[in-house]
C-alpha atoms as a PDB file:
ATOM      1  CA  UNK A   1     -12.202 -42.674   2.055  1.00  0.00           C
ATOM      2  CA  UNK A   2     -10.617 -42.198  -1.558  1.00  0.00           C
ATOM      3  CA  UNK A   3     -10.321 -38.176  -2.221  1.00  0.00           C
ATOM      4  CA  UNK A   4     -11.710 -36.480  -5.059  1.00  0.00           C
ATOM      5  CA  UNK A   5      -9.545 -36.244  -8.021  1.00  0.00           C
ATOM      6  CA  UNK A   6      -8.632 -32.181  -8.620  1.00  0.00           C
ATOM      7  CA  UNK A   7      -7.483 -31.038 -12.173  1.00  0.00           C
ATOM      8  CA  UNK A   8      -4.417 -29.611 -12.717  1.00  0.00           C
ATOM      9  CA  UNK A   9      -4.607 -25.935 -11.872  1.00  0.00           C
ATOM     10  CA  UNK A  10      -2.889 -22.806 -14.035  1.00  0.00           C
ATOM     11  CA  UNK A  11      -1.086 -21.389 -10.888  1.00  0.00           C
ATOM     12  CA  UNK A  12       0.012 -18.291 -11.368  1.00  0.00           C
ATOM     13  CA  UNK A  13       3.250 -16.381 -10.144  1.00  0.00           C
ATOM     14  CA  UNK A  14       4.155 -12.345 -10.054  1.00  0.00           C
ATOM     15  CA  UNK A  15       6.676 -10.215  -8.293  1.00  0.00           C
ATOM     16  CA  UNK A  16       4.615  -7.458  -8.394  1.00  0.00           C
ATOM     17  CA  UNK A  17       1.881  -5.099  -7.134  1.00  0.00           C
ATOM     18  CA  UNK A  18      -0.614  -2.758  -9.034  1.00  0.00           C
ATOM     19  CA  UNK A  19      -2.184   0.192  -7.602  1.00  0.00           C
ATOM     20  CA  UNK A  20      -4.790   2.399  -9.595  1.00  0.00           C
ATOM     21  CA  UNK A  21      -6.198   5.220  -8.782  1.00  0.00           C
ATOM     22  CA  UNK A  22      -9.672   5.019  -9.469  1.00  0.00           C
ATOM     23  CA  UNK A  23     -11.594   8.072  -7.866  1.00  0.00           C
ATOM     24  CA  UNK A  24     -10.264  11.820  -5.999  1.00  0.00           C
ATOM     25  CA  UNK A  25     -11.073  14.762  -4.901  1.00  0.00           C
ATOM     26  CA  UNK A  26      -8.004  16.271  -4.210  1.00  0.00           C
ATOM     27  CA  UNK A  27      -6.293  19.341  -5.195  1.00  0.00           C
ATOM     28  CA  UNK A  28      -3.541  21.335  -2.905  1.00  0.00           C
ATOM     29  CA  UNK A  29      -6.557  24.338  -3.004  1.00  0.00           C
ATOM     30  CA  UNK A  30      -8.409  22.222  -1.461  1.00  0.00           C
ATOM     31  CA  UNK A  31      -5.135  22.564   1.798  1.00  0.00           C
ATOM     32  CA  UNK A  32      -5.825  26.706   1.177  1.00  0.00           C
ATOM     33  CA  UNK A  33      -8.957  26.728   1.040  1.00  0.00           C
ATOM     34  CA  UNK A  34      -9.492  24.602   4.513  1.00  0.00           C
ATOM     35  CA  UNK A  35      -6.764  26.919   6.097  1.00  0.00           C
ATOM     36  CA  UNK A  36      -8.038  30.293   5.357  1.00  0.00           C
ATOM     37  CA  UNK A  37     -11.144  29.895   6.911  1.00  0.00           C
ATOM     38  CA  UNK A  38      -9.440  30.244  10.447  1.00  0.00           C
ATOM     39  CA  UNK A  39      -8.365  34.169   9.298  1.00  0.00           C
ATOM     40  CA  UNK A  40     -10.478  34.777   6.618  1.00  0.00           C
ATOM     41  CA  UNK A  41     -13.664  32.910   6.238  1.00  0.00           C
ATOM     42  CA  UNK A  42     -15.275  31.560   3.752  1.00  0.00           C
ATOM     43  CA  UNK A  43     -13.997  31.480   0.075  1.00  0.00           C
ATOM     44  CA  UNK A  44     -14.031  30.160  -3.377  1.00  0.00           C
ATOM     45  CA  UNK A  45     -11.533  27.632  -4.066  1.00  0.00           C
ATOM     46  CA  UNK A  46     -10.416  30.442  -7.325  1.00  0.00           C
ATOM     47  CA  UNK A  47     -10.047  33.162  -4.202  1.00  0.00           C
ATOM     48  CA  UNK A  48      -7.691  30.834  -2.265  1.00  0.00           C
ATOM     49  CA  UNK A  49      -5.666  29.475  -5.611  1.00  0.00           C
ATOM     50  CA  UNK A  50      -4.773  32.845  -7.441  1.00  0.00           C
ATOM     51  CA  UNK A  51      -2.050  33.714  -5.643  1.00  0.00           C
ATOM     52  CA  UNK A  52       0.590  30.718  -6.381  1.00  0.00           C
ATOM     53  CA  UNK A  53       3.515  32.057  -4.601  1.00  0.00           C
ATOM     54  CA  UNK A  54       1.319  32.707  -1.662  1.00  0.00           C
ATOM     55  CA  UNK A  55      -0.559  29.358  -1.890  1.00  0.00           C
ATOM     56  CA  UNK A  56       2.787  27.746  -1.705  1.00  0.00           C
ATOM     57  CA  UNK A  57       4.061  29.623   1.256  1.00  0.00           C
ATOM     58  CA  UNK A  58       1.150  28.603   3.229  1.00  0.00           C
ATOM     59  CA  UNK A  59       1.387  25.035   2.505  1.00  0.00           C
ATOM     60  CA  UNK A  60       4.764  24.859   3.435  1.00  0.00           C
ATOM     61  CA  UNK A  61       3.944  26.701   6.602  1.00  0.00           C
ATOM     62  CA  UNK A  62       1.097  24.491   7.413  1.00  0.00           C
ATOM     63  CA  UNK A  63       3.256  21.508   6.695  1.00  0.00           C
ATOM     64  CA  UNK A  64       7.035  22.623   8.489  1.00  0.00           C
ATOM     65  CA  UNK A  65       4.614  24.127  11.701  1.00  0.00           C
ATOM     66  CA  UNK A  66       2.316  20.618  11.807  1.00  0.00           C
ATOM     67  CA  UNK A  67      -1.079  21.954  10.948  1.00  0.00           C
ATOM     68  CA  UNK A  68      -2.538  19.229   9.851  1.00  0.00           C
ATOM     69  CA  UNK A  69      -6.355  19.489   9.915  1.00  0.00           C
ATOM     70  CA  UNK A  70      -6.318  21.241   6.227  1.00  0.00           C
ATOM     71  CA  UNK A  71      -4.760  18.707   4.748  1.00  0.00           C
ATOM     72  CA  UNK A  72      -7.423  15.991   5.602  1.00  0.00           C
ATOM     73  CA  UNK A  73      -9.887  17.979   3.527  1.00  0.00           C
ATOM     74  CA  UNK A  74      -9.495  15.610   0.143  1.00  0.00           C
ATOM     75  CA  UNK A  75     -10.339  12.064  -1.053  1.00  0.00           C
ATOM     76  CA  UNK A  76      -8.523   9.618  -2.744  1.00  0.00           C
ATOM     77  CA  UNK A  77      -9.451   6.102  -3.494  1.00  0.00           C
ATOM     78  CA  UNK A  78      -6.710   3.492  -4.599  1.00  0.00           C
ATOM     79  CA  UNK A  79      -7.660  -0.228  -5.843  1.00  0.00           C
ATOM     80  CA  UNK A  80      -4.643  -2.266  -5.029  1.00  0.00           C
ATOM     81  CA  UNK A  81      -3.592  -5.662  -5.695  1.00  0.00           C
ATOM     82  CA  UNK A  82      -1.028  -7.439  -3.608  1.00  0.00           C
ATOM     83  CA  UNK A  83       0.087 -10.077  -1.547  1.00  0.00           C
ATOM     84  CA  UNK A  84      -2.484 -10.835   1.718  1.00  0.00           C
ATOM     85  CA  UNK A  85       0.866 -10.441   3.811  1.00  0.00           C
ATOM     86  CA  UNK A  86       1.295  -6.681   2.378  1.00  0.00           C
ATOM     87  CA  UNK A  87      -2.368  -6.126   3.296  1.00  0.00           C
ATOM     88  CA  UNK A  88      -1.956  -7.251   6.919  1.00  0.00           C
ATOM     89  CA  UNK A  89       0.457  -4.540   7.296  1.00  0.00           C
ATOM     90  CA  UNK A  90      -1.558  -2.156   5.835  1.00  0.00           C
ATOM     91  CA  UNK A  91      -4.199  -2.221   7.600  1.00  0.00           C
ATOM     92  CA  UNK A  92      -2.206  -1.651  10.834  1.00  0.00           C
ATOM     93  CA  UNK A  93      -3.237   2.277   9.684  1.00  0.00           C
ATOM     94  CA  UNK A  94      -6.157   3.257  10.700  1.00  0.00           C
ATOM     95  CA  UNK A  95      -6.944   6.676  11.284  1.00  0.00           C
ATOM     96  CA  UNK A  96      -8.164   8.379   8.506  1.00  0.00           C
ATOM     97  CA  UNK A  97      -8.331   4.708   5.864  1.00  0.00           C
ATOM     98  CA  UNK A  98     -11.397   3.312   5.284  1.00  0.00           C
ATOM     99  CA  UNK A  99     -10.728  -0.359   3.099  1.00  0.00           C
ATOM    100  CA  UNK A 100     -12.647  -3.013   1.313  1.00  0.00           C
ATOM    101  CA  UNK A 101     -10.593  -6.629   0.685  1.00  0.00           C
ATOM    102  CA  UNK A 102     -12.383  -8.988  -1.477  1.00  0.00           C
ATOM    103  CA  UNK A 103     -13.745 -12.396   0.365  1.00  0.00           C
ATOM    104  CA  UNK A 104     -12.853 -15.660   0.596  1.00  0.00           C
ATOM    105  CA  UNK A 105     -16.137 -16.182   2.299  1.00  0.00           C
ATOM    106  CA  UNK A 106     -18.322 -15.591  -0.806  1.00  0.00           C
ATOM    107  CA  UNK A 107     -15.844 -15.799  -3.906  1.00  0.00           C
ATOM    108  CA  UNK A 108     -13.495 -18.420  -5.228  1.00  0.00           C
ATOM    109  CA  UNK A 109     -10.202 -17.025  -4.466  1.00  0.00           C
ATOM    110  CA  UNK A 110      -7.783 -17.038  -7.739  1.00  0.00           C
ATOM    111  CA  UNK A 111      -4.439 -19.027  -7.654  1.00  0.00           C
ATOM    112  CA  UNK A 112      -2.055 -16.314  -8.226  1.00  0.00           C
ATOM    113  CA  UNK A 113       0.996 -16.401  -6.115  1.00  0.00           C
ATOM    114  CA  UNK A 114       3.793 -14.114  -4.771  1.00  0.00           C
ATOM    115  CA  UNK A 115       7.072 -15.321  -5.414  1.00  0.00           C
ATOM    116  CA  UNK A 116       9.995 -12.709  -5.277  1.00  0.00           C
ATOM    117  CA  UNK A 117      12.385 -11.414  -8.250  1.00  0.00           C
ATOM    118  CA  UNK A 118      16.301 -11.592  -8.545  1.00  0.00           C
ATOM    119  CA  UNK A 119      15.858  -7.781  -7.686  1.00  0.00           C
ATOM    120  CA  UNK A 120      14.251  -8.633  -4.364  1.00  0.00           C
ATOM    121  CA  UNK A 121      16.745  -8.403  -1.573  1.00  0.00           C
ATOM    122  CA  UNK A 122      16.835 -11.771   0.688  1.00  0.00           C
ATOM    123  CA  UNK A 123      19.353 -12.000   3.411  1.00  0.00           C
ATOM    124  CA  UNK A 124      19.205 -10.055   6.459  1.00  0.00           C
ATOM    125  CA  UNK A 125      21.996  -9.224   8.316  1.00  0.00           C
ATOM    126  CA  UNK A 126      22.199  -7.221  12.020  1.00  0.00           C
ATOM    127  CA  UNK A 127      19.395  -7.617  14.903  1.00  0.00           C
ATOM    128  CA  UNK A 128      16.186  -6.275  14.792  1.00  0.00           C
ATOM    129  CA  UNK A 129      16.117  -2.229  14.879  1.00  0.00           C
ATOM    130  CA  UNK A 130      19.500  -2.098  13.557  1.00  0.00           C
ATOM    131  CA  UNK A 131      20.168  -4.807  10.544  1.00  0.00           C
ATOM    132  CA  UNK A 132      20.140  -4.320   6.632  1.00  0.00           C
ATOM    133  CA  UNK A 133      18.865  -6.613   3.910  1.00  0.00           C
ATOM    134  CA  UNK A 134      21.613  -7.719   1.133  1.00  0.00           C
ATOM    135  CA  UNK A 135      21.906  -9.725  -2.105  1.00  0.00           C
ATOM    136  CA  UNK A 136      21.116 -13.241  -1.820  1.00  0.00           C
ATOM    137  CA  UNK A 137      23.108 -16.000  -3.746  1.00  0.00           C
ATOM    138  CA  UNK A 138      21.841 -17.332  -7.290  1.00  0.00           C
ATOM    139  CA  UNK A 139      21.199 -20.531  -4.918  1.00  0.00           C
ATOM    140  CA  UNK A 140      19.065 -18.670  -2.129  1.00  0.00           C
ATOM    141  CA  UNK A 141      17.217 -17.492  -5.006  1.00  0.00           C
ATOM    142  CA  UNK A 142      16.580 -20.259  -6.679  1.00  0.00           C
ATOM    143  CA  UNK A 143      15.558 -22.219  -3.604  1.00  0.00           C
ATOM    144  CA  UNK A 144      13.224 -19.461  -2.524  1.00  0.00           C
ATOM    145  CA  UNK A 145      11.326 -19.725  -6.073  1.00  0.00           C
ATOM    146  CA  UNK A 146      11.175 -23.802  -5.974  1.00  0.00           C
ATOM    147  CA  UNK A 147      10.283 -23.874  -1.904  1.00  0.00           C
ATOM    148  CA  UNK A 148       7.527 -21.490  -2.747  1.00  0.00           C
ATOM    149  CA  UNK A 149       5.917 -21.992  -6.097  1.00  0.00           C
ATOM    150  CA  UNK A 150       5.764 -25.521  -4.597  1.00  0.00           C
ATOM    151  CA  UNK A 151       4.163 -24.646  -1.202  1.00  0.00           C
ATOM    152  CA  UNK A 152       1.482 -23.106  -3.103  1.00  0.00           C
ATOM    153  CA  UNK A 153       0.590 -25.119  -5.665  1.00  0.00           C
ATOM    154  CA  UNK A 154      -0.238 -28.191  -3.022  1.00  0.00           C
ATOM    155  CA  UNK A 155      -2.110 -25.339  -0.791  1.00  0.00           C
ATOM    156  CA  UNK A 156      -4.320 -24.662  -3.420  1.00  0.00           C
ATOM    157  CA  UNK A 157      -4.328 -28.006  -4.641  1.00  0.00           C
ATOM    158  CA  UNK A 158      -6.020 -28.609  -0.718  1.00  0.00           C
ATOM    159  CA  UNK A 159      -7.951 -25.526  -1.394  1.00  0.00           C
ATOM    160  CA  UNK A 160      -9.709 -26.782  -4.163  1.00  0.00           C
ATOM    161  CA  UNK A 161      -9.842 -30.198  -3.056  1.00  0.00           C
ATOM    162  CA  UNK A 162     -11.881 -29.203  -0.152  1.00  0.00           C
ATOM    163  CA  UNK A 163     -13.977 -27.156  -2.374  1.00  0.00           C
ATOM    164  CA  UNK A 164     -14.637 -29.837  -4.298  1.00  0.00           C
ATOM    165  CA  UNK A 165     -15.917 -32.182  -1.460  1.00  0.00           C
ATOM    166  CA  UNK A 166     -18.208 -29.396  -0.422  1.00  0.00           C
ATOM    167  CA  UNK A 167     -16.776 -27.579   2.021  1.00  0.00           C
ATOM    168  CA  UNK A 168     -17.313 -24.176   2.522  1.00  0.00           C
ATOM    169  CA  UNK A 169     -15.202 -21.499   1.026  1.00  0.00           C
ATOM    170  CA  UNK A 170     -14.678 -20.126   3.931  1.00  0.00           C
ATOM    171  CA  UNK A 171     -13.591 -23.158   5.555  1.00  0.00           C
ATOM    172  CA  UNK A 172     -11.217 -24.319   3.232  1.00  0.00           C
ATOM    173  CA  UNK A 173     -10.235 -20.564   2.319  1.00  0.00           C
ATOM    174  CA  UNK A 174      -7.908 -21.690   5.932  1.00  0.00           C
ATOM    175  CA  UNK A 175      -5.127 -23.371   3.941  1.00  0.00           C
ATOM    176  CA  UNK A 176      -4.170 -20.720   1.573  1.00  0.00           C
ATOM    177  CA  UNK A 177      -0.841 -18.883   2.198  1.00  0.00           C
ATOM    178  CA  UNK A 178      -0.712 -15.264   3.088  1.00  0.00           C
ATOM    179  CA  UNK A 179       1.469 -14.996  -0.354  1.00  0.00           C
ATOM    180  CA  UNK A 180      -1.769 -15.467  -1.890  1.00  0.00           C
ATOM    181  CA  UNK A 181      -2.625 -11.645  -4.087  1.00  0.00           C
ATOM    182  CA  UNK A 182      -5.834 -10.076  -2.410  1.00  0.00           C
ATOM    183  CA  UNK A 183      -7.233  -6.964  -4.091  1.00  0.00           C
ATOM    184  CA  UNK A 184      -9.075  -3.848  -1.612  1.00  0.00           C
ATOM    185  CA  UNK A 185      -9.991  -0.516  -2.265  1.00  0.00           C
ATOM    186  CA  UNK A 186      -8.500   1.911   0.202  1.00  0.00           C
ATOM    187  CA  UNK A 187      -9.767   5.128   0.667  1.00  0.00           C
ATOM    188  CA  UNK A 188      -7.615   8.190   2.552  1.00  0.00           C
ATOM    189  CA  UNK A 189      -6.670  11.808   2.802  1.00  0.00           C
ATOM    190  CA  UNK A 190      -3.843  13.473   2.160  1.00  0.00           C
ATOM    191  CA  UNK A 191      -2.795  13.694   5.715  1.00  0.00           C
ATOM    192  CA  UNK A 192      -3.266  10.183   6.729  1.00  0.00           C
ATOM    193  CA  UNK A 193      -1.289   8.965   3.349  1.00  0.00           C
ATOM    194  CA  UNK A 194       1.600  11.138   4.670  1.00  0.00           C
ATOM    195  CA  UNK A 195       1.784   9.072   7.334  1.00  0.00           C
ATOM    196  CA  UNK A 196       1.240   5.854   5.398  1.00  0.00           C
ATOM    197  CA  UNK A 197       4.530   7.178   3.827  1.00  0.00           C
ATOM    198  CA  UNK A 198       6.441   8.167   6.717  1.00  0.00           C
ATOM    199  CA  UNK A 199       6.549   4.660   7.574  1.00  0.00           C
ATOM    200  CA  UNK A 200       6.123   2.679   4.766  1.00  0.00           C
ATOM    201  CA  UNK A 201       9.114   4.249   2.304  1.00  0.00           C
ATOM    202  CA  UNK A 202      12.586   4.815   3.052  1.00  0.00           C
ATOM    203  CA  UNK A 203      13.339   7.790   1.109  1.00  0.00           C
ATOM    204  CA  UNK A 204      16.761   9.983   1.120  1.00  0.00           C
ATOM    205  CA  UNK A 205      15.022  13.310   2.383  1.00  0.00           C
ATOM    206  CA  UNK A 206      13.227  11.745   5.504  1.00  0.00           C
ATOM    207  CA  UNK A 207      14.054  13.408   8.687  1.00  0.00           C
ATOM    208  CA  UNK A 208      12.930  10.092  10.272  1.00  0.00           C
ATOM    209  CA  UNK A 209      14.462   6.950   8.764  1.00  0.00           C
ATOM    210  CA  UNK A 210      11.881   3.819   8.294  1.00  0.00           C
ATOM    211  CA  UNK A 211      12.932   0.343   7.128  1.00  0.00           C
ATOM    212  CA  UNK A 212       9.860  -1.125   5.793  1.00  0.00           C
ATOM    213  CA  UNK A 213       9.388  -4.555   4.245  1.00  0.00           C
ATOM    214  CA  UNK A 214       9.810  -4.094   0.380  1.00  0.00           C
ATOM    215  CA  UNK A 215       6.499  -5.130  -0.546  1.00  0.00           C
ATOM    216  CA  UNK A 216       4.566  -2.723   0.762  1.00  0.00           C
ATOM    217  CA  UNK A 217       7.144  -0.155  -0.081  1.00  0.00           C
ATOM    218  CA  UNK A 218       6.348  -0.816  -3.704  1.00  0.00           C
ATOM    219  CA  UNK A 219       2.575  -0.029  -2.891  1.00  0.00           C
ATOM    220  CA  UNK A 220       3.501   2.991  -1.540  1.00  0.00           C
ATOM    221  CA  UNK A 221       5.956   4.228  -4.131  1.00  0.00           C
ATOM    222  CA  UNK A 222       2.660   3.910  -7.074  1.00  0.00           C
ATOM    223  CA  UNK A 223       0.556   5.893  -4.158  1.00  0.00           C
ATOM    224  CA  UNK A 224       2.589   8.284  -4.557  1.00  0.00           C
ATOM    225  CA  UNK A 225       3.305   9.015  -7.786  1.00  0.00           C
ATOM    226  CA  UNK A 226      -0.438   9.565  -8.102  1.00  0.00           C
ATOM    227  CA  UNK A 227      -0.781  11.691  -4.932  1.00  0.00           C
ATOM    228  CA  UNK A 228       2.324  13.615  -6.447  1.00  0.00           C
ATOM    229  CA  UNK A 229      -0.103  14.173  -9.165  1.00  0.00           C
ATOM    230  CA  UNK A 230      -2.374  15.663  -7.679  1.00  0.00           C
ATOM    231  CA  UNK A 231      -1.302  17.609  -4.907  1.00  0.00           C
ATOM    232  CA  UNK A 232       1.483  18.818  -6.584  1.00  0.00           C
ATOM    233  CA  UNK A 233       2.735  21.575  -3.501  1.00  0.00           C
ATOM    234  CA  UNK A 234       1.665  19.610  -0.543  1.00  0.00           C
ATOM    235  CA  UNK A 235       3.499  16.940  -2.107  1.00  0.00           C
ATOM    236  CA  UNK A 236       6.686  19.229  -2.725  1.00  0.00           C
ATOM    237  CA  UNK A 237       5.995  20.758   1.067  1.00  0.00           C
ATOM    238  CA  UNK A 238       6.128  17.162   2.219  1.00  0.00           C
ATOM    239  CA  UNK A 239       9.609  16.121   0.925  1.00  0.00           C
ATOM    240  CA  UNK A 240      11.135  19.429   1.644  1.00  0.00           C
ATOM    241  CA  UNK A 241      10.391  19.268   5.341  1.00  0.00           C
ATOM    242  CA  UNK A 242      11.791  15.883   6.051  1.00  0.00           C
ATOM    243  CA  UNK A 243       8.409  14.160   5.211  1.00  0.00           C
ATOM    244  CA  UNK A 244       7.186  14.101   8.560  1.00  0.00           C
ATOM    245  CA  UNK A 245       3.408  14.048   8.054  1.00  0.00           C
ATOM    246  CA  UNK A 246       1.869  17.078  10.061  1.00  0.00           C
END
C-alpha cells in the first residue's frame, strides 16, 4: 500500500519558554491577614497592612519559624508554554497545583520544536548526585541542533501522515517527541510555589542546594519575577531565610 503524500511542513524551532501571568489574588496582606486571626480575630486586610514594619516582622517570623498555612491563602494562575519534557517534571508537584495541558486527543498539535541554544550547557561530568554540567564543543552543538531538528521533522512528518490516512489524533499523537512545546495553565499558592522553587532553581542564597534541569529552571525564574511582584515581603522573607519554603 502506497502512503499518502504529506506537504512540506513549516517546522518550527525555539530555545525558549514563556510564562504569563494571567489571573491573582495575591498580596503579602493577604500572609497577615491569615496569621492574625490565630491572636486576634478577624480583620480588614487595611487593619493587618498599616503597620509595614510590623507586617514585615511577622512574615519573616512566619517564614524563618515554618508557619506555613498563611501563606497558602492567595491565587495565582500562570499560562506556560514549554517543552512536554519540562511539563512531565512539573507535574511531579502536586500539593497545592491544580493544571490544565492542552490535548492531543481533540486538537491538532502544532510543529514547534525544542532545540537548545549555544547558551545551553551540554556535557555532564561526575555521577549522579554529585556531577556538574559544562560547555559543550561548537561540534556537540552543532550535532545536537542537526540530530534533533531532524528527529522531529520526520516525527511529525509520521504525525501528520497518520492524520492524513485517518487515524485518530490521539493515536498518531504517539509518535511525537516529548521536545514537542505543550502549553497548561497552572494554578498555585504562594506556599506551594515556594516549594516549586526550592527545587526547581539553584539560587546563591538557598540553604538547600538543588540542581535542576535548565529547562524548567527557566520556567521558574519568569514565576518568579511575577510572584516577586506581587508578594513583595514574602518574597524578600523567602530569600533571606535560605528559601526553604515553610
Amino acid at each position: 500500500m502506497t502512503a499518502p503524500d504529506t506537504p512540506d511542513i513549516p517546522v518550527k524551532f525555539r530555545s525558549d519558554v514563556s510564562v504569563q501571568l494571567v489571573r491573582s489574588s495575591a498580596q503579602d496582606s493577604d500572609v497577615l491577614w491569615a496569621a492574625r486571626v490565630s491572636t486576634a480575630g478577624e480583620q480588614s486586610l487595611e487593619e493587618v497592612a498599616k503597620d509595614p514594619e510590623r507586617s514585615k516582622g511577622l512574615i519573616n517570623f512566619l517564614m524563618r519559624d515554618r508557619h506555613g498555612s498563611p501563606f497558602e491563602h492567595n491565587s495565582m494562575t500562570f499560562f506556560i508554554n514549554a517543552p512536554i519534557f519540562v511539563f512531565r517534571e512539573f507535574m511531579r508537584h502536586r500539593v497545592g497545583w491544580s493544571y490544565n495541558e492542552e490535548s492531543g486527543r481533540y486538537r491538532e498539535l502544532e510543529p514547534v520544536f525544542y532545540v537548545p541554544d549555544e547558551s545551553r550547557k551540554l556535557v555532564q561530568e561526575g555521577r549522579p548526585g554529585k556531577y556538574v554540567f559544562v560547555e559543550g564543543t561548537q561540534a556537540q552543538h552543532e550535532l545536537t541542533g542537526r540530530v534533533m531538528s531532524d528527529s522531529y521533522r520526520q516525527s511529525y512528518e509520521a504525525y501528520q501522515e497518520m492524520l492524513a490516512a485517518g487515524v485518530a489524533r490521539e493515536v498518531a499523537r504517539s509518535v511525537l517527541p516529548v521536545g514537542l512545546y505543550s502549553s497548561m495553565y497552572a494554578t498555585c499558592n504562594a506556599r506551594s510555589l515556594m516549594h516549586f522553587l526550592g527545587l526547581r532553581t539553584q539560587h546563591e542564597l538557598a540553604r538547600v542546594p538543588s540542581f535542576p534541569q535548565r529547562e524548567i529552571e527557566m520556567v521558574g525564574e519568569l514565576m518568579e519575577a511575577e510572584w516577586a511582584r506581587l508578594m513583595p515581603l514574602t518574597h524578600a522573607a523567602f530569600n533571606a531565610n535560605g528559601r526553604v519554603a515553610p
